[in-house]
C-alpha atoms as a PDB file:
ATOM      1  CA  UNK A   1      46.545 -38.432  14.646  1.00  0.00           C
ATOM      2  CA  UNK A   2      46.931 -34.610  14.312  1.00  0.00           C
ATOM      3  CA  UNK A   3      48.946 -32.813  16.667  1.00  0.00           C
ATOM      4  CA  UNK A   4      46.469 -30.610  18.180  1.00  0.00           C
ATOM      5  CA  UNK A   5      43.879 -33.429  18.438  1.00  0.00           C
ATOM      6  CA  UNK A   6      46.756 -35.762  20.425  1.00  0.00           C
ATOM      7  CA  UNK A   7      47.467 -32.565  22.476  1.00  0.00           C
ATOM      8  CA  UNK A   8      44.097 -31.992  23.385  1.00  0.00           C
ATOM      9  CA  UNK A   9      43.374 -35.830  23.928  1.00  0.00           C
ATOM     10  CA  UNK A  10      46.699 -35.861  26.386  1.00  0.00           C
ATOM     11  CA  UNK A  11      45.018 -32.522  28.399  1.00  0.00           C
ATOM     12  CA  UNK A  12      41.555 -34.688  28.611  1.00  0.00           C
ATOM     13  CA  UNK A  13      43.736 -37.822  30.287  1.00  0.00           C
ATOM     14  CA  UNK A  14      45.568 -35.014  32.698  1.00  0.00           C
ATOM     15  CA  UNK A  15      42.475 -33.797  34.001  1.00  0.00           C
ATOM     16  CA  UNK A  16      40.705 -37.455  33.978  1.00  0.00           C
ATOM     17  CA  UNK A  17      43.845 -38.923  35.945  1.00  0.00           C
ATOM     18  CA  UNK A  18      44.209 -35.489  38.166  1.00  0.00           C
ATOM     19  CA  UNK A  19      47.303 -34.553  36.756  1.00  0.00           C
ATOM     20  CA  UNK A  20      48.354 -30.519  36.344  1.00  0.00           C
ATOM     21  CA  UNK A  21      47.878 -28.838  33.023  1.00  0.00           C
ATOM     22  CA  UNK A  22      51.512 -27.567  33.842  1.00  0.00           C
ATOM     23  CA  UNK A  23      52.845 -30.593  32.905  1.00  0.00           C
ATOM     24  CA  UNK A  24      51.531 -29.917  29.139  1.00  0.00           C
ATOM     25  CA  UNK A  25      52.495 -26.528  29.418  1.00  0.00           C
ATOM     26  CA  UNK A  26      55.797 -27.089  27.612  1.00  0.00           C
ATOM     27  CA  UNK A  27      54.149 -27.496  24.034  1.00  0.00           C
ATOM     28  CA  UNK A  28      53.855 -23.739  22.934  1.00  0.00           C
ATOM     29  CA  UNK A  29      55.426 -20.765  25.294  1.00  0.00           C
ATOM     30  CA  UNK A  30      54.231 -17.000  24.317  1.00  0.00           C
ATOM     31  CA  UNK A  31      57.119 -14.783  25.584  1.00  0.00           C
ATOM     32  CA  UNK A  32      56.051 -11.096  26.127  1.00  0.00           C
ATOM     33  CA  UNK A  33      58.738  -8.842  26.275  1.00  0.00           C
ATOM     34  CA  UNK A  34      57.763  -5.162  27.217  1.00  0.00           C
ATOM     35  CA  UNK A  35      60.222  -3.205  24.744  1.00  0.00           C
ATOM     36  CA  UNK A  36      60.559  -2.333  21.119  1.00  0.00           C
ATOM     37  CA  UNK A  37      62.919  -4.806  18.879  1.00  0.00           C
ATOM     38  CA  UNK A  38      66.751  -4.339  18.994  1.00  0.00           C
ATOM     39  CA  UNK A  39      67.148  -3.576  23.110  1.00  0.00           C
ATOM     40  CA  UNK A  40      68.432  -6.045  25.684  1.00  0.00           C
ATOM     41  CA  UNK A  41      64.892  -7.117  26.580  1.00  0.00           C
ATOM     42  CA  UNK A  42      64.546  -8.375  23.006  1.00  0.00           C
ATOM     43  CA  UNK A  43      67.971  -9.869  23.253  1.00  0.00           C
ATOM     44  CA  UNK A  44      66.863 -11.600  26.691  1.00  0.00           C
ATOM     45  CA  UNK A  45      63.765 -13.054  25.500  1.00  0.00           C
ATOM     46  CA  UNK A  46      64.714 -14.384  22.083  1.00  0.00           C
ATOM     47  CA  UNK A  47      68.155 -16.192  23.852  1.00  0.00           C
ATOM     48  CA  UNK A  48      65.408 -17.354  26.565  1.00  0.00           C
ATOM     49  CA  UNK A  49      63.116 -18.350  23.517  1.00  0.00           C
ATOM     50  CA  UNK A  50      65.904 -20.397  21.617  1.00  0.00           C
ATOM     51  CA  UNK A  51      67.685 -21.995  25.313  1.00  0.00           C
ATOM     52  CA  UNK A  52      63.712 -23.138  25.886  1.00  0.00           C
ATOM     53  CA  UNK A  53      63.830 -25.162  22.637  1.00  0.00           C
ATOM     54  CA  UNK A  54      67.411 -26.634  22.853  1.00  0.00           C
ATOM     55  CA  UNK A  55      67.062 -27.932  26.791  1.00  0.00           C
ATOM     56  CA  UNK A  56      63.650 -29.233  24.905  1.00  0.00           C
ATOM     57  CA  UNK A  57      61.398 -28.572  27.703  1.00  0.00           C
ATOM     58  CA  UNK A  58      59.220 -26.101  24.997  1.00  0.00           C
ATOM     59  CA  UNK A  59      58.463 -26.926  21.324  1.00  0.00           C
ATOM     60  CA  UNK A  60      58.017 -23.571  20.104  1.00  0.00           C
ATOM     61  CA  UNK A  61      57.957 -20.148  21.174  1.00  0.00           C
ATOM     62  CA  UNK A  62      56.462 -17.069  19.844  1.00  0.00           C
ATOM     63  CA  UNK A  63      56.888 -13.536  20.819  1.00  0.00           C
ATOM     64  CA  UNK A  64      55.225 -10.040  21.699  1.00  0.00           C
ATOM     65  CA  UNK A  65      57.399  -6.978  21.640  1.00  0.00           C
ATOM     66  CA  UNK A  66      55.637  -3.881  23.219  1.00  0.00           C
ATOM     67  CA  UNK A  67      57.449  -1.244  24.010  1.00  0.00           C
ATOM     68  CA  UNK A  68      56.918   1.794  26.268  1.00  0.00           C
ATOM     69  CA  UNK A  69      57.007   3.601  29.895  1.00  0.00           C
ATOM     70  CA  UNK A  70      59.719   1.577  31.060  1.00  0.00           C
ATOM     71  CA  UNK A  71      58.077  -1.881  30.347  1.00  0.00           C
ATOM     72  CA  UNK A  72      54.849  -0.707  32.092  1.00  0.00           C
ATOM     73  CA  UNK A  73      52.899  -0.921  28.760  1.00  0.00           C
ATOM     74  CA  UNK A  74      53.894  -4.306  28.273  1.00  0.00           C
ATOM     75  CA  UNK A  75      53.589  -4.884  31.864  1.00  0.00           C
ATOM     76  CA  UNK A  76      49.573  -3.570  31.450  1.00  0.00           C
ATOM     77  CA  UNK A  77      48.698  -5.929  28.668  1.00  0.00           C
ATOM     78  CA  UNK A  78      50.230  -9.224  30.411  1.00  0.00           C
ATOM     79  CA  UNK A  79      48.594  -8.899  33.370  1.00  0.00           C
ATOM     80  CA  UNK A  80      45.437  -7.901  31.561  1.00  0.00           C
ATOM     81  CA  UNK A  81      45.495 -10.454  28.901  1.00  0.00           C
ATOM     82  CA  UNK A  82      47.378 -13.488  29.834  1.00  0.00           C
ATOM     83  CA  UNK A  83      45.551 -14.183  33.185  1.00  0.00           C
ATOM     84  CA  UNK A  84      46.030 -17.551  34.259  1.00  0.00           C
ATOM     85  CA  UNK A  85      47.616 -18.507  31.529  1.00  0.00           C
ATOM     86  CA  UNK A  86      50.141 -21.539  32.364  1.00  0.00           C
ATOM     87  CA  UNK A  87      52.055 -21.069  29.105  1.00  0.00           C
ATOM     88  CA  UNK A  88      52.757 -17.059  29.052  1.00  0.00           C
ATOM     89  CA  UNK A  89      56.026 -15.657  30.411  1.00  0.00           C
ATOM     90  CA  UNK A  90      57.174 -12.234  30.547  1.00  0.00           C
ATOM     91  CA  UNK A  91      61.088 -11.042  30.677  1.00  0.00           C
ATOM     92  CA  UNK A  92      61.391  -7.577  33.304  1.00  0.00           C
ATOM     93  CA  UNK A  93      64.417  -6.472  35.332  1.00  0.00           C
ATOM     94  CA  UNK A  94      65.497  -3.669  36.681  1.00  0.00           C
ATOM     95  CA  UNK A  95      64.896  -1.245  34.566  1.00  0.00           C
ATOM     96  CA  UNK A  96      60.739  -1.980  35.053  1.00  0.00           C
ATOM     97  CA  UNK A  97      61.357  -1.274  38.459  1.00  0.00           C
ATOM     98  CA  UNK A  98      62.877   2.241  37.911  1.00  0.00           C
ATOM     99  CA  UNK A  99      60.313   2.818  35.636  1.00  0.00           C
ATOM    100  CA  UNK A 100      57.467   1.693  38.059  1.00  0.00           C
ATOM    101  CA  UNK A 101      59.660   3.884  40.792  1.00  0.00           C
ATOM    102  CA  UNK A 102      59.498   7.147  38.154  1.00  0.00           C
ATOM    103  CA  UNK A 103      55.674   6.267  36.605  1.00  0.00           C
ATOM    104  CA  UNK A 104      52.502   5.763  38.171  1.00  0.00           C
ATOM    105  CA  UNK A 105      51.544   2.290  36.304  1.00  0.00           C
ATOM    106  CA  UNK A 106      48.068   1.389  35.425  1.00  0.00           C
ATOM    107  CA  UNK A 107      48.947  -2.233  37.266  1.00  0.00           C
ATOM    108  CA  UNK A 108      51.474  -3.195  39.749  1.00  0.00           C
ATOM    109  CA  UNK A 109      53.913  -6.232  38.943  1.00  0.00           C
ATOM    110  CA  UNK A 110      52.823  -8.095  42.365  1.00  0.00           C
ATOM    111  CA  UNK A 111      50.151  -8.777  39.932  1.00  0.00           C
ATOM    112  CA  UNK A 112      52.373 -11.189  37.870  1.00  0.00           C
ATOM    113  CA  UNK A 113      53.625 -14.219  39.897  1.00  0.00           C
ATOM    114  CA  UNK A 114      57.702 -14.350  40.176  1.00  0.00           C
ATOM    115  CA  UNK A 115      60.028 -17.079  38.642  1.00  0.00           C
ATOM    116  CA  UNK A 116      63.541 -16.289  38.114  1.00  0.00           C
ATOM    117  CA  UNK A 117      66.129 -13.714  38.059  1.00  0.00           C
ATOM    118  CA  UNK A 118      68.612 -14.734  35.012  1.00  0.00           C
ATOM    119  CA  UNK A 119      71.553 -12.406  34.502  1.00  0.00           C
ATOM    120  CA  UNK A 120      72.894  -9.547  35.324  1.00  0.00           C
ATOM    121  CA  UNK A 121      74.577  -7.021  32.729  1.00  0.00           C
ATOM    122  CA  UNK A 122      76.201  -3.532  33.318  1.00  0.00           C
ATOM    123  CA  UNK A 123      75.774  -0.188  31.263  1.00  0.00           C
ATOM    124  CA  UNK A 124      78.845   1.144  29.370  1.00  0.00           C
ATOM    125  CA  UNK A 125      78.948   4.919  28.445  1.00  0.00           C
ATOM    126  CA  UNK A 126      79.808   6.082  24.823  1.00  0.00           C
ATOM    127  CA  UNK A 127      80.514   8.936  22.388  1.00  0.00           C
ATOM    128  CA  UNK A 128      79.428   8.802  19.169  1.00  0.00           C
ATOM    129  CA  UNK A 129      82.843   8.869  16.600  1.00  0.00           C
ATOM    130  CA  UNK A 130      82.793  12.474  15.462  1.00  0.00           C
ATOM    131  CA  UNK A 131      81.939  13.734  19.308  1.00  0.00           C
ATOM    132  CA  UNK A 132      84.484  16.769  20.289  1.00  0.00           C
ATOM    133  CA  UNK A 133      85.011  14.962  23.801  1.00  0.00           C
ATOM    134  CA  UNK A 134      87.572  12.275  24.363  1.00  0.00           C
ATOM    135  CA  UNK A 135      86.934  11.024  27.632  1.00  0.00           C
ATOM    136  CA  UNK A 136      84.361  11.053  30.668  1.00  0.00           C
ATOM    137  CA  UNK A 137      86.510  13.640  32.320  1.00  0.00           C
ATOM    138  CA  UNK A 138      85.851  15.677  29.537  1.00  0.00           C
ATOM    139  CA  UNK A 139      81.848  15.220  29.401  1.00  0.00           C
ATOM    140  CA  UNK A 140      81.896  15.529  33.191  1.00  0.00           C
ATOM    141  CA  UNK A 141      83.918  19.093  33.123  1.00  0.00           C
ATOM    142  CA  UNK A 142      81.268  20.283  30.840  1.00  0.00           C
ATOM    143  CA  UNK A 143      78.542  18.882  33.249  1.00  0.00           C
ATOM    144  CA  UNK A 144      79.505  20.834  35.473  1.00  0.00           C
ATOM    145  CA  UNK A 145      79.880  23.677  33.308  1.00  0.00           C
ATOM    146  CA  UNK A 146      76.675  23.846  31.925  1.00  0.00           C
ATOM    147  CA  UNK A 147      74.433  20.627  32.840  1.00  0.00           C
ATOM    148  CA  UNK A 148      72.240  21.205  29.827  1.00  0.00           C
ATOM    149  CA  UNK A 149      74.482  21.053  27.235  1.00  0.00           C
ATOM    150  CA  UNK A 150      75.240  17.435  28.005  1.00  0.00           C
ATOM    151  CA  UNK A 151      72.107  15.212  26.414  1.00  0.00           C
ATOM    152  CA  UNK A 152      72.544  11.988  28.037  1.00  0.00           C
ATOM    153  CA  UNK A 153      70.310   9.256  25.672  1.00  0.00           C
ATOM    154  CA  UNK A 154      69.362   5.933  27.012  1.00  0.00           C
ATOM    155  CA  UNK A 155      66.312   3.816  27.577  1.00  0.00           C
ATOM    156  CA  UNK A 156      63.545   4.506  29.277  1.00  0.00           C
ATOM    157  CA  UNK A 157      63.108   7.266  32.931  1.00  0.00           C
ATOM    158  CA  UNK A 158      64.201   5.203  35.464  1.00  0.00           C
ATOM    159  CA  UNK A 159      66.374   2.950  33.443  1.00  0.00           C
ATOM    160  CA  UNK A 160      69.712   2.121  34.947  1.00  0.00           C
ATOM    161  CA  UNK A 161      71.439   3.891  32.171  1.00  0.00           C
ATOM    162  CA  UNK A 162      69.267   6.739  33.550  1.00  0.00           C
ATOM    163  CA  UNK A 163      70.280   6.130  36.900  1.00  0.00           C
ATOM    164  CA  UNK A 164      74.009   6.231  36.503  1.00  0.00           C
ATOM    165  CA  UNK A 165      73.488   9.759  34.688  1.00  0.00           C
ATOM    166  CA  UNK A 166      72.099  10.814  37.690  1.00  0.00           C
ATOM    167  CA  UNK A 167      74.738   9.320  39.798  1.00  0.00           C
ATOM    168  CA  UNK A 168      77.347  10.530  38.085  1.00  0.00           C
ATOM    169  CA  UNK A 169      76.252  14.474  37.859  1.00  0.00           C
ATOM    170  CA  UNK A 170      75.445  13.879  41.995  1.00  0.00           C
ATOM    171  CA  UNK A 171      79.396  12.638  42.368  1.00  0.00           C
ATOM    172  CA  UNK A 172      80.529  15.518  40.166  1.00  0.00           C
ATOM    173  CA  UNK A 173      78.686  17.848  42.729  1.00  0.00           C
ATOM    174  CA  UNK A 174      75.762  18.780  39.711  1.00  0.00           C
ATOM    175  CA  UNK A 175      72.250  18.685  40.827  1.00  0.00           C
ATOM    176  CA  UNK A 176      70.417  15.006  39.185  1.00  0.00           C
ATOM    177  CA  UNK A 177      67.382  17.391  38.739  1.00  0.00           C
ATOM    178  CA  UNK A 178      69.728  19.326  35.971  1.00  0.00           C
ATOM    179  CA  UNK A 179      70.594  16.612  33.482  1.00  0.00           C
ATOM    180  CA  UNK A 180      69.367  16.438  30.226  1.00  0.00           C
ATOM    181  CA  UNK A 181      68.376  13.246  29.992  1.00  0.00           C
ATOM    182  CA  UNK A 182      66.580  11.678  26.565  1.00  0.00           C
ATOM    183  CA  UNK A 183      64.640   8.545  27.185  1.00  0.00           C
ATOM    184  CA  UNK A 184      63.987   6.193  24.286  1.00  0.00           C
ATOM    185  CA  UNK A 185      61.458   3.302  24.048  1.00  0.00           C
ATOM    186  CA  UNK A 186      64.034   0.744  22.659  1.00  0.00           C
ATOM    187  CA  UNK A 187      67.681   0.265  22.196  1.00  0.00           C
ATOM    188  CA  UNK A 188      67.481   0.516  18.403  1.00  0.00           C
ATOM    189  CA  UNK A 189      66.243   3.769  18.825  1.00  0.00           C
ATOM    190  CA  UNK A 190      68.703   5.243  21.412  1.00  0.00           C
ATOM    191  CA  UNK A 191      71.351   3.396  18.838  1.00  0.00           C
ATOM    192  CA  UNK A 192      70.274   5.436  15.964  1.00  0.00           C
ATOM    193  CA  UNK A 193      70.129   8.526  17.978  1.00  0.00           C
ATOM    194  CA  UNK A 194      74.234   7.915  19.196  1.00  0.00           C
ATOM    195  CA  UNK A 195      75.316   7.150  15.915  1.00  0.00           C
ATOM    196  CA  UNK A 196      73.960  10.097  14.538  1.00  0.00           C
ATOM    197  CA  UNK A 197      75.339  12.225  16.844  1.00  0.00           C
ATOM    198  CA  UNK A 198      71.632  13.678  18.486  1.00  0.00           C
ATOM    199  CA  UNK A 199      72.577  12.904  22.067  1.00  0.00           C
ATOM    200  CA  UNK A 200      76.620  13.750  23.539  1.00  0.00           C
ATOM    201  CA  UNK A 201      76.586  10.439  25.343  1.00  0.00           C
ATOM    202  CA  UNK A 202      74.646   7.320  25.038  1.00  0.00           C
ATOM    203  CA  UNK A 203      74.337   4.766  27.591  1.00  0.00           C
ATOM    204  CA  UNK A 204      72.905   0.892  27.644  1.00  0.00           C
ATOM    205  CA  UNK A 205      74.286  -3.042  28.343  1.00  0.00           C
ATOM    206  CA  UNK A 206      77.317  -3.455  26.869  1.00  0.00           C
ATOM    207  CA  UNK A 207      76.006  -6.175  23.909  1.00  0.00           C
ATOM    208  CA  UNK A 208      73.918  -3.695  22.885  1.00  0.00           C
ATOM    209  CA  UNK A 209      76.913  -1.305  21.544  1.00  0.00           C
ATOM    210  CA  UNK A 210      79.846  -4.428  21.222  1.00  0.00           C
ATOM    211  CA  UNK A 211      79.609  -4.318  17.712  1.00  0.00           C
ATOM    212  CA  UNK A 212      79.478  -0.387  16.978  1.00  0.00           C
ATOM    213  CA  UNK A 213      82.475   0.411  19.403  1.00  0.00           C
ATOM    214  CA  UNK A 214      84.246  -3.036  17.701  1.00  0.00           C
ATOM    215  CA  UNK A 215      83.891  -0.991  14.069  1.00  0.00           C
ATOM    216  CA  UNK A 216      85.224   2.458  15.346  1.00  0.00           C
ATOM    217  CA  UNK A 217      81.037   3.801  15.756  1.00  0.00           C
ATOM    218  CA  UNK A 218      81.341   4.368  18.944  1.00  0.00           C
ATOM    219  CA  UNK A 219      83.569   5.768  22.047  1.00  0.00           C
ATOM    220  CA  UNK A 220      83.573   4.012  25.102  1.00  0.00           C
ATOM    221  CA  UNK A 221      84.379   5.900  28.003  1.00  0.00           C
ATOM    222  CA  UNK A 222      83.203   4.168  31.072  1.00  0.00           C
ATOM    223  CA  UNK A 223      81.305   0.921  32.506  1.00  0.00           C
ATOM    224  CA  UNK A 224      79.195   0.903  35.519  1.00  0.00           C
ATOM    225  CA  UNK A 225      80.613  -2.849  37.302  1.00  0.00           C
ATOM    226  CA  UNK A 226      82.588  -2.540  39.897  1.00  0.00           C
ATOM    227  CA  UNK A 227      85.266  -4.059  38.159  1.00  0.00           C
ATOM    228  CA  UNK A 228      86.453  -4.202  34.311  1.00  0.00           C
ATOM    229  CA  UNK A 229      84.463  -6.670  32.027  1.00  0.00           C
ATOM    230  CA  UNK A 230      86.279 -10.034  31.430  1.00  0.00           C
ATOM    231  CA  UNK A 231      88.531  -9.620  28.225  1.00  0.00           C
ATOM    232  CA  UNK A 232      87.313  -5.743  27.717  1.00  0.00           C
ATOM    233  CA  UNK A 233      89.902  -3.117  28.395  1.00  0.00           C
ATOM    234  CA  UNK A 234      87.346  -0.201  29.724  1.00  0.00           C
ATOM    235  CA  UNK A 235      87.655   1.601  32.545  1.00  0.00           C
ATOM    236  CA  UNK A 236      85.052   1.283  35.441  1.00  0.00           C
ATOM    237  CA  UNK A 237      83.453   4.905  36.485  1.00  0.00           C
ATOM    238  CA  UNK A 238      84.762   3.960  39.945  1.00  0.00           C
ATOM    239  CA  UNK A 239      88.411   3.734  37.899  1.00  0.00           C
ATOM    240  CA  UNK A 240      87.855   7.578  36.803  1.00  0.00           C
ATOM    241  CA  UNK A 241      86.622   8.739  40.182  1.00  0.00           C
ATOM    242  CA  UNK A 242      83.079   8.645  40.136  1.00  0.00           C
ATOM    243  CA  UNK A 243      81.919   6.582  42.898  1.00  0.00           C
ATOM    244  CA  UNK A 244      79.268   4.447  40.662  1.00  0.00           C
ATOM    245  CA  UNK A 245      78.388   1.335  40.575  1.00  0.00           C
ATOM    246  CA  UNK A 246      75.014   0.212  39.307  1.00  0.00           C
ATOM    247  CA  UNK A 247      73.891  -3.547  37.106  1.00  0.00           C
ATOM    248  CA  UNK A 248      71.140  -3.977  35.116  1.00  0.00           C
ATOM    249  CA  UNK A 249      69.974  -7.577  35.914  1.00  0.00           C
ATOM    250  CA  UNK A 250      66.681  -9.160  33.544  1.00  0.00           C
ATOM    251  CA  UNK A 251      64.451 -11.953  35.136  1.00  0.00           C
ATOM    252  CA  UNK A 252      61.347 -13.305  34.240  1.00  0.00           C
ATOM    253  CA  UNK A 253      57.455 -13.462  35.488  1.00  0.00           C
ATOM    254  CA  UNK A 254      54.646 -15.682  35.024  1.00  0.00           C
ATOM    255  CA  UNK A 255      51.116 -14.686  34.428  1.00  0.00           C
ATOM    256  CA  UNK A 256      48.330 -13.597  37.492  1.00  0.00           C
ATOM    257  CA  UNK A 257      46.864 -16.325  38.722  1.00  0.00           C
ATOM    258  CA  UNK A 258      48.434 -19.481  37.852  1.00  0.00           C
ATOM    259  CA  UNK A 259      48.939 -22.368  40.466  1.00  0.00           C
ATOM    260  CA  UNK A 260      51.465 -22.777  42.696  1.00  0.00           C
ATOM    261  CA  UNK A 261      52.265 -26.034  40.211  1.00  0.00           C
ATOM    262  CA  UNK A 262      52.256 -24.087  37.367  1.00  0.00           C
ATOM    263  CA  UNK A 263      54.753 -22.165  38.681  1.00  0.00           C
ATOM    264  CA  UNK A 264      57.219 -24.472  39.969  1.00  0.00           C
ATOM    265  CA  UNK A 265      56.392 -25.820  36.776  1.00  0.00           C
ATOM    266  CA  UNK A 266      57.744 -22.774  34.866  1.00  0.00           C
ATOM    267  CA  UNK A 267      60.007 -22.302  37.101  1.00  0.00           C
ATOM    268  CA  UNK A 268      61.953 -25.787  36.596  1.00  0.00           C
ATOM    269  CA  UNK A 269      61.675 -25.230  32.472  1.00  0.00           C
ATOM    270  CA  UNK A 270      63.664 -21.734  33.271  1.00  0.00           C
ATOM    271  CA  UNK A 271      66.035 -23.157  35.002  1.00  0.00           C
ATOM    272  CA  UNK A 272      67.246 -26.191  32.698  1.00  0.00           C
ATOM    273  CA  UNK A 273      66.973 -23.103  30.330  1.00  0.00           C
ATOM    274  CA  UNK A 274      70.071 -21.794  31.759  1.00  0.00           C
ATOM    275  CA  UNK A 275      72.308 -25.143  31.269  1.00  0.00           C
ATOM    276  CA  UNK A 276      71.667 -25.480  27.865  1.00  0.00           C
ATOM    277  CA  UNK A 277      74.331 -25.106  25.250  1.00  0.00           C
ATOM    278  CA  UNK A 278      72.307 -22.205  23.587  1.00  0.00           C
ATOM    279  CA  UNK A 279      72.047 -20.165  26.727  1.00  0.00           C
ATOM    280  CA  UNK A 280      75.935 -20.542  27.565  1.00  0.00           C
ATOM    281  CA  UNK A 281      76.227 -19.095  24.373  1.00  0.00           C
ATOM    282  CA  UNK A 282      74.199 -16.246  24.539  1.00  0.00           C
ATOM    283  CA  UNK A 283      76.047 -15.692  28.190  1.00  0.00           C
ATOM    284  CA  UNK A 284      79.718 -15.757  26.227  1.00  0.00           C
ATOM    285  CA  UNK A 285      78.488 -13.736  23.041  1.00  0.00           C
ATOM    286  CA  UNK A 286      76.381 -10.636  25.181  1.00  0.00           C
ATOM    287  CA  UNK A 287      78.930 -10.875  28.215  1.00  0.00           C
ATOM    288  CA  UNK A 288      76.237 -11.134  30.646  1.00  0.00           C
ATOM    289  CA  UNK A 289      76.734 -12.237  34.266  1.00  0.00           C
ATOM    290  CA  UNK A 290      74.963 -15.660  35.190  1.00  0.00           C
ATOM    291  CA  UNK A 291      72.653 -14.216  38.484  1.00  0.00           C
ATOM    292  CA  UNK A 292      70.093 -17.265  38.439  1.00  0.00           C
ATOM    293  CA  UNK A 293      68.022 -16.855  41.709  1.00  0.00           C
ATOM    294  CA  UNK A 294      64.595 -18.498  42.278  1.00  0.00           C
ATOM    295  CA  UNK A 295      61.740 -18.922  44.010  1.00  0.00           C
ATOM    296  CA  UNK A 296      61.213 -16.687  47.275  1.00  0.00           C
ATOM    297  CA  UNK A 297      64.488 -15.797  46.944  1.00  0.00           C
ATOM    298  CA  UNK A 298      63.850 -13.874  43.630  1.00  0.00           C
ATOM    299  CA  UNK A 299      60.650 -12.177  45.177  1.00  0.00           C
ATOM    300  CA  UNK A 300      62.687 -11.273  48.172  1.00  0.00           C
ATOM    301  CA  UNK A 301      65.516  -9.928  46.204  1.00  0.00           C
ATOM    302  CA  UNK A 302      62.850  -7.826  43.678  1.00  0.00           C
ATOM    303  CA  UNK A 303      61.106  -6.566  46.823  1.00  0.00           C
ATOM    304  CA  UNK A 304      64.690  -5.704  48.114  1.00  0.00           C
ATOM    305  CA  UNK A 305      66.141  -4.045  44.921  1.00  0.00           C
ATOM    306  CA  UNK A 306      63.087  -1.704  45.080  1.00  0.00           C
ATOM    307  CA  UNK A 307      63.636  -0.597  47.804  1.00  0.00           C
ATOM    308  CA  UNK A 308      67.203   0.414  47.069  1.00  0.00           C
ATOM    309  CA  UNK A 309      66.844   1.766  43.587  1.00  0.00           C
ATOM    310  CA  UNK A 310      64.035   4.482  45.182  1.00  0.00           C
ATOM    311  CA  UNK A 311      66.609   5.220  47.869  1.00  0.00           C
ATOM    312  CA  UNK A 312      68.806   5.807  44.846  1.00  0.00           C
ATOM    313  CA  UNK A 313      66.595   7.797  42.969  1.00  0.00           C
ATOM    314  CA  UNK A 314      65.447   9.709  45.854  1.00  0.00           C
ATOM    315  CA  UNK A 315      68.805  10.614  46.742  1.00  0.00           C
ATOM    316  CA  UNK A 316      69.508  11.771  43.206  1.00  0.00           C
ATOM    317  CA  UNK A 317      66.444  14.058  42.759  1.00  0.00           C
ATOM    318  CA  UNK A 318      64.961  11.620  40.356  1.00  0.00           C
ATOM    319  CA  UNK A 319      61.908  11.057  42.576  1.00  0.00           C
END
């Protein structure tokens, strides 16, 4: 028998013996991720994609990058096209939420039902190799010299990259409102625009610049944990004097309108996700932080964060 007739003969006994669709769901997962190719959203969903397949609770997985607004385009077209769809996921974190914070989105995320936060991963700062600075203390006495003259390029307004910037020129005693930042719809892009020296400093999760500032590309000046990243001598901001601290955590939403089966459902598949072998791999080779959180707790603690990054943004001038 051919695959798709056995599938759709197994969905005919479900519904004959009153059994959930969910439980089919694992056959074929679409995984929309709202950024261009090459950023840590990609990196996210594709690890996700691949730690799906090896814990074997999905047999394939296919993938929709679109890119712009902070996630809100991608946002748009997932809660417009994937309603009630038991087998569509979406990766989001916190940079959607600045970007929601910043925007004014055609749809809100409490459209999309809530499964699981997944890690967490902090923003280093860098200088392209040829930049006439040598350190943050550097950029940050030019800041204040003349704010403009310091293009800060990073993701999307309202990105945590974005955020620190702002931070940063508040603890230096600059006004937020002054910084030149230059937003970019993917991390490939912002890449391109480091290395060839069309922003002063670039800023985005650490795996997403590992291999440039390995290979002499790139400066790095600063991270935004509280504390040094395991096995990677750079300083924290808080280190140089610059009370900030901010991490760029990445979760992952169903579809509107699936049942509350569905989404336990989901749910469970995400979590036996994270023990596979593939995902501790991805952990080690990205140095992301394991933050798995589910359930209410995840909706409480997005509901939370949003909260907090306005107060942060308001207090910056970004809002």
């Amino acid at each position: 028998m051919r695959r798709a007739t056995f599938l759709k003969s197994m969905a005919a006994m479900a519904v004959s013996a009153g059994l959930p669709l969910s439980a089919l769901a694992a056959s074929s997962l679409k995984i929309m991720i709202p950024a261009n190719p090459g950023g840590g959203w990609d990196s996210t969903g594709r690890a996700l994609g691949r730690a799906l397949q090896d814990a074997k609770v999905a047999d394939t997985v296919t993938y929709d990058n679109k890119g712009g607004a902070a996630g809100a385009l991608g946002l748009a077209q997932f809660v417009n096209g994937s309603k009630g769809d038991p087998n569509a996921l979406m990766v989001m974190g916190a940079v959607m939420l600045g970007g929601l914070i910043t925007g004014k989105p055609p749809v809100s995320l409490s459209s999309a039902t809530p499964l699981a936060r997944l890690t967490t991963e902090y923003n280093v700062f860098v200088l392209p190799a040829n930049s006439p600075f040598k350190s943050m203390k550097e950029v940050v006495e030019q800041l204040k010299k003349d704010p403009g003259s310091i293009k800060w390029g990073g993701g999307s307004r309202g990105a945590t990259e974005h955020i620190a910037a702002a931070m940063i020129a508040r603890e230096a005693g600059v006004d937020p409102a002054r910084i030149n930042y230059v937003a970019f719809r993917g991390g490939g892009e912002a890449t391109a625009a480091i290395l060839g020296g069309n922003v002063t400093i670039g800023g985005s999760g650490y795996s997403e610049f590992s291999e440039y500032i390995a290979a002499g590309k790139m400066k790095a000046l600063a991270v935004t944990a509280g504390s040094r990243l395991k096995g990677i001598n750079i300083p924290t901001l808080k280190e140089l004097g610059l009370n900030v601290e901010i991490g760029n955590w990445r979760g992952v939403y169903g579809a509107p309108g699936i049942t509350p089966e569905q989404c336990k459902a989901l749910t469970d598949m995400l979590l036996k996700a994270t023990k596979s072998k593939a995902w501790a791999e991805s952990l080690e080779k990205n140095n992301w932080t394991p933050a798995v959180l589910a359930g209410a707790e995840f909706e409480k603690f997005v509901d939370d964060d949003f909260a907090a990054l306005r107060a942060i943004m308001v207090k910056s001038g970004m809002v």
